[in-house]
N, C-alpha and C. Protein backbone atom coordinates (compact mmCIF):
# COMPACT_ATOMS: atom_id res chain seq x y z
N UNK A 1 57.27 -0.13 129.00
CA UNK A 1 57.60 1.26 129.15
C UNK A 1 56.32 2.08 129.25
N UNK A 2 56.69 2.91 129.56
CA UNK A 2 55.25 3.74 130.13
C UNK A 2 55.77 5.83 129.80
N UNK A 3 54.80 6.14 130.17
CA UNK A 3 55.03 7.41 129.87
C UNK A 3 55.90 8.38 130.83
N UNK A 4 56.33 8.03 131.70
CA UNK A 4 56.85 8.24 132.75
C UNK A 4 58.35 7.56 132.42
N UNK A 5 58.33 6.41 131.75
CA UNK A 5 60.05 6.39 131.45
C UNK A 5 61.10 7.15 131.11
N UNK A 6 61.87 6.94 131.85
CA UNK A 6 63.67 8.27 131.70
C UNK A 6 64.08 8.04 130.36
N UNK A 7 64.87 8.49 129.92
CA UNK A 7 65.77 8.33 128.86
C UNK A 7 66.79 7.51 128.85
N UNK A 8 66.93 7.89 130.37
CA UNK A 8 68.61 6.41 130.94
C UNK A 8 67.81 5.59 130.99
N UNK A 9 66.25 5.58 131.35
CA UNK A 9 65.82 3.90 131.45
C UNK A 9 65.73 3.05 129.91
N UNK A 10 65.06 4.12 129.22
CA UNK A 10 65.33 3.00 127.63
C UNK A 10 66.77 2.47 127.08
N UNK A 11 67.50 3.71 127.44
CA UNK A 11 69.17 3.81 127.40
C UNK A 11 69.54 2.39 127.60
N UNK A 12 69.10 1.73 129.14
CA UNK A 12 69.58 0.82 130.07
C UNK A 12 68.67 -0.71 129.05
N UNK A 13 67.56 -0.56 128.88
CA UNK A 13 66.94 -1.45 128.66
C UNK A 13 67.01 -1.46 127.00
N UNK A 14 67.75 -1.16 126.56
CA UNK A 14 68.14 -1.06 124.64
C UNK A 14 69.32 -1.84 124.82
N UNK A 15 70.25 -1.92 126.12
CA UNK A 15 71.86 -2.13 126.05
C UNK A 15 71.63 -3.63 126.39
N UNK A 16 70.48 -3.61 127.51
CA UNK A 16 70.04 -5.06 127.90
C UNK A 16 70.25 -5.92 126.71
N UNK A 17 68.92 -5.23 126.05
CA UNK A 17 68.21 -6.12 124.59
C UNK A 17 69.19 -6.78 123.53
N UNK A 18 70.25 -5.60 123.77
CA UNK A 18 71.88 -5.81 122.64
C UNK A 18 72.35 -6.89 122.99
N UNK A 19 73.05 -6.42 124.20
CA UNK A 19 74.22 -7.48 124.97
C UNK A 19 73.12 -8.89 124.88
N UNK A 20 71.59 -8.88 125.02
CA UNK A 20 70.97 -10.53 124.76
C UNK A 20 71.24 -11.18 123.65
N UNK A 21 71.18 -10.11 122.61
CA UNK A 21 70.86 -10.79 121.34
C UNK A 21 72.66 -11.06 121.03
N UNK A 22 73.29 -10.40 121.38
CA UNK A 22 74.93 -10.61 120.67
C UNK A 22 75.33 -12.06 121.90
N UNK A 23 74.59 -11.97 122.90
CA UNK A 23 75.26 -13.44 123.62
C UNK A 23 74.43 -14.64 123.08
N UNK A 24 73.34 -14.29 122.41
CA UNK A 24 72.57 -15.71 121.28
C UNK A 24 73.49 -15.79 120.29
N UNK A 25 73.86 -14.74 119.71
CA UNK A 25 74.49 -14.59 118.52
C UNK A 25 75.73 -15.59 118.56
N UNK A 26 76.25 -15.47 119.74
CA UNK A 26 77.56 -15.85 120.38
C UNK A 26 77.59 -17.26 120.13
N UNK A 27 76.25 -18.15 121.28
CA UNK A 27 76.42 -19.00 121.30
C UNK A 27 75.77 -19.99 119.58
N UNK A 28 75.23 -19.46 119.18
CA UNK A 28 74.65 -19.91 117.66
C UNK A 28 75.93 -20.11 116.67
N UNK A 29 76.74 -18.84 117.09
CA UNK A 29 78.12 -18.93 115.73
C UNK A 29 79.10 -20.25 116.51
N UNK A 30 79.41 -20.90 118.21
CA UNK A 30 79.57 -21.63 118.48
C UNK A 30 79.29 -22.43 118.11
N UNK A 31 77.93 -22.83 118.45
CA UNK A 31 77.11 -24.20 117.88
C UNK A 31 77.23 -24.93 116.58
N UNK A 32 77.15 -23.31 116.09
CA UNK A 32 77.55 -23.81 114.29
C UNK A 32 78.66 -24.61 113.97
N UNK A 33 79.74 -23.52 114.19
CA UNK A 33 81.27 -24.03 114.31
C UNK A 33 81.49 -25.19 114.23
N UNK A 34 80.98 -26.06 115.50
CA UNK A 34 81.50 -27.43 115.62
C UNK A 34 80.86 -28.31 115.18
N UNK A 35 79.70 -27.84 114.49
CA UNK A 35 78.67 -28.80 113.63
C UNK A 35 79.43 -29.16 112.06
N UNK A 36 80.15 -28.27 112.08
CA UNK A 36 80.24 -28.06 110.53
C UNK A 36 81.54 -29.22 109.75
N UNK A 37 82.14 -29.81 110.95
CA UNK A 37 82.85 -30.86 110.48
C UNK A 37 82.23 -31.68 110.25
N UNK A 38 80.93 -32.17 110.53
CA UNK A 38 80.17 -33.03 110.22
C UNK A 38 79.31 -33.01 109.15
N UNK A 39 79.32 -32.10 107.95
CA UNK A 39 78.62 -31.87 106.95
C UNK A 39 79.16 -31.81 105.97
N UNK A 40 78.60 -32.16 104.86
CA UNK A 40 79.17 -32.58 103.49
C UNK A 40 79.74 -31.62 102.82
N UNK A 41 80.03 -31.04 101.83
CA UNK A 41 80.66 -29.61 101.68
C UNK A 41 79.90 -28.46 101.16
N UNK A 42 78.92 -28.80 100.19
CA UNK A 42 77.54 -27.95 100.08
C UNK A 42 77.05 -27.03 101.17
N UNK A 43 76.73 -28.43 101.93
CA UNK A 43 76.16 -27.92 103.04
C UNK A 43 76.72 -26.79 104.16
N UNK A 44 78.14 -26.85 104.61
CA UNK A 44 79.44 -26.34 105.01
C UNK A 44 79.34 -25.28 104.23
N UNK A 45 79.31 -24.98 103.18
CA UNK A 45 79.45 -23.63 102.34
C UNK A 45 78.40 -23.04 102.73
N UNK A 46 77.05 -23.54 102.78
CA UNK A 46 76.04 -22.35 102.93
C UNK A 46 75.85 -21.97 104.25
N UNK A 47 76.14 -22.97 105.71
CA UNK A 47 76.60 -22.51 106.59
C UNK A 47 77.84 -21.68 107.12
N UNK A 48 78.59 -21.67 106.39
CA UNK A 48 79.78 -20.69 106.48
C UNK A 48 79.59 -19.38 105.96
N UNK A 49 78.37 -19.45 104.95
CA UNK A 49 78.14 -17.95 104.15
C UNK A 49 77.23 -17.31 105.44
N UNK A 50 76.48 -18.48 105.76
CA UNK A 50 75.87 -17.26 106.71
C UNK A 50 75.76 -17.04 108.11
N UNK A 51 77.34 -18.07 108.54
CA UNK A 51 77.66 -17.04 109.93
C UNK A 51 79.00 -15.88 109.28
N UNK A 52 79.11 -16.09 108.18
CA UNK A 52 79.57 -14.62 107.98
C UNK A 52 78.48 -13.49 108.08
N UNK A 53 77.75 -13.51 107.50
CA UNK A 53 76.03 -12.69 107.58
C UNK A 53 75.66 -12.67 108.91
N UNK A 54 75.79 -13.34 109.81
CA UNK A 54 75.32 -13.66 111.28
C UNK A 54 76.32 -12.29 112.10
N UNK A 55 77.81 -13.08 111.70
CA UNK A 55 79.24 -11.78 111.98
C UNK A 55 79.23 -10.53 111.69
N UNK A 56 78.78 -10.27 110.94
CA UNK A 56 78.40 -8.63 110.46
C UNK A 56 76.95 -8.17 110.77
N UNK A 57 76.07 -9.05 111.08
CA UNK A 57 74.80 -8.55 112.41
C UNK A 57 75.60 -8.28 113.64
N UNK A 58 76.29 -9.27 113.99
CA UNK A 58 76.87 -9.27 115.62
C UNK A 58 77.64 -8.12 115.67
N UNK A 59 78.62 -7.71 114.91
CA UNK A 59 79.11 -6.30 114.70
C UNK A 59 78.44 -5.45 114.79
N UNK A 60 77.19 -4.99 113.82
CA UNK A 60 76.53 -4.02 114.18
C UNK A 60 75.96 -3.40 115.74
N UNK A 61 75.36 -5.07 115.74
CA UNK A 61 74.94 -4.63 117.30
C UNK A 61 75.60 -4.30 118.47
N UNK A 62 76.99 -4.50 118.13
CA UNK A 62 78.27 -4.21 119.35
C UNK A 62 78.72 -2.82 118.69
N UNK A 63 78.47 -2.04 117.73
CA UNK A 63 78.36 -0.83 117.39
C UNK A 63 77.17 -0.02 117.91
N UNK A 64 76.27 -0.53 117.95
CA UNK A 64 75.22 0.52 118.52
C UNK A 64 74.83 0.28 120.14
N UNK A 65 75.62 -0.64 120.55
CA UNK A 65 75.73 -1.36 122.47
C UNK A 65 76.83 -0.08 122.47
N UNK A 66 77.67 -0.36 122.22
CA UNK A 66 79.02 0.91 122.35
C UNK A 66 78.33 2.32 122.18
N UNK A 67 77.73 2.51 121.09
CA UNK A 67 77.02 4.01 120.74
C UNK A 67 76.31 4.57 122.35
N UNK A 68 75.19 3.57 122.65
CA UNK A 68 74.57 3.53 123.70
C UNK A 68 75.17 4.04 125.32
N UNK A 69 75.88 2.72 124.83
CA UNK A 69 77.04 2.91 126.22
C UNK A 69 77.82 4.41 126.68
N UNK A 70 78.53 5.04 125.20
CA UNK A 70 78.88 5.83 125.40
C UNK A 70 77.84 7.59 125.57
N UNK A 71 76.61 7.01 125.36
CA UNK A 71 75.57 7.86 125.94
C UNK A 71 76.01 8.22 127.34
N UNK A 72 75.69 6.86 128.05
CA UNK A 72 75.26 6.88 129.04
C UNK A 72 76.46 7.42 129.78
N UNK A 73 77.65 6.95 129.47
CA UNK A 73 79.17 7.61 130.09
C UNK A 73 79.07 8.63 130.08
N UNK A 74 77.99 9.60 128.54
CA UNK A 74 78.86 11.27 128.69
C UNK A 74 77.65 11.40 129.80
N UNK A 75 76.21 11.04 130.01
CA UNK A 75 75.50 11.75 130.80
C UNK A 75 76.61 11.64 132.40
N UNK A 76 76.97 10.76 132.35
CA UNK A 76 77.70 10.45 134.13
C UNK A 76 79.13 10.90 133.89
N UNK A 77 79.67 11.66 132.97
CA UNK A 77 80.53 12.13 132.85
C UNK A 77 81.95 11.40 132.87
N UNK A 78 81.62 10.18 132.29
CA UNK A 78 82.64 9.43 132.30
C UNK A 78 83.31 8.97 130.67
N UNK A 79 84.26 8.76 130.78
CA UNK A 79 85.43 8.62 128.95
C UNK A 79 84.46 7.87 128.18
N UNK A 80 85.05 8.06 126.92
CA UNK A 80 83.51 7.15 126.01
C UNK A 80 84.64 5.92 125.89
N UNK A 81 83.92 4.67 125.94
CA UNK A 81 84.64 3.20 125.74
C UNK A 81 85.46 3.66 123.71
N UNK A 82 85.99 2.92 123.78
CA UNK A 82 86.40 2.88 122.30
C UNK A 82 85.46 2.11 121.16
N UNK A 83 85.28 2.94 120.30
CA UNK A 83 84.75 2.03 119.06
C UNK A 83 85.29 1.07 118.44
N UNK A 84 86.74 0.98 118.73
CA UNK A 84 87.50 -0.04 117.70
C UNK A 84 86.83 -1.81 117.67
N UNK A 85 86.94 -2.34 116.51
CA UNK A 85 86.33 -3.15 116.31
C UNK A 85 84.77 -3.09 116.28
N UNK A 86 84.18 -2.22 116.33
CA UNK A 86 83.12 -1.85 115.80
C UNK A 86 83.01 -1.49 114.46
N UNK A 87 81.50 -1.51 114.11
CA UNK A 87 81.42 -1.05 112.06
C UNK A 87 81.16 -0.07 112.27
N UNK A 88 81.54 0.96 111.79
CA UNK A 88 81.25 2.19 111.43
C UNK A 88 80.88 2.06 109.76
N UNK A 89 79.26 2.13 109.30
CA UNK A 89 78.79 2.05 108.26
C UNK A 89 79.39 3.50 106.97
N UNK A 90 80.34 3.34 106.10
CA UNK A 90 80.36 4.95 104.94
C UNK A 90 79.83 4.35 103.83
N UNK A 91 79.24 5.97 103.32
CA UNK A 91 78.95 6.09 102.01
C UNK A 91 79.72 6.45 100.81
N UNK A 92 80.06 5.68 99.48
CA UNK A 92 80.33 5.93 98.71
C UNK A 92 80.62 7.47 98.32
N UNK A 93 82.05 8.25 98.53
CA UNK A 93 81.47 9.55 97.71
C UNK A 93 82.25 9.61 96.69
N UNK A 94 81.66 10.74 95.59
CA UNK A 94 81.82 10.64 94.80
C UNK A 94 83.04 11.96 94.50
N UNK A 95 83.97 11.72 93.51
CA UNK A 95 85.01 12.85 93.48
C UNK A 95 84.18 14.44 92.97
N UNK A 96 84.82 15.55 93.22
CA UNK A 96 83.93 16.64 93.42
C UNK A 96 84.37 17.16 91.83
């Protein structure tokens, strides 16, 4: 990037970077998957804890691909995609 870059260009090249890392993500929680009949049960547990941990990265990042996305829709004036199935991160509040 350079100083001369648009806003739609980082826009474009942030959504790239997403959609890469959530199609590694993709194929890693695959890979895992079918490995895991083959492991003793220890082992199976701590791989299962952390493609849950892996699942709630991959979420995020299909929350802020969507965020992005729907940038780029309002600049071109087009409907924002839906968030559903996305995380929307809340904070604890407290009663008043």
């Amino acid at each position: 990037m350079t100083a001369e870059t648009t806003l739609r260009e980082v826009n474009a090249y942030s959504i790239q970077a997403l959609e890469a890392l959530i199609a590694d993500i993709d194929a890693l929680r695959a890979s895992a998957r079918g490995a895991t009949l083959e492991q003793d049960y220890p082992t199976a547990q701590v791989m299962g804890q952390a493609l849950s941990s892996i699942a709630g990265v991959r979420m995020q990042l299909e929350t802020r691909r969507v965020a992005l996305e729907n940038v780029r829709r309002g600049w071109d004036g087009e409907e924002p995609l839906s968030a559903a199935g996305t995380f929307t991160p809340t904070l604890p509040v407290s009663p008043a």
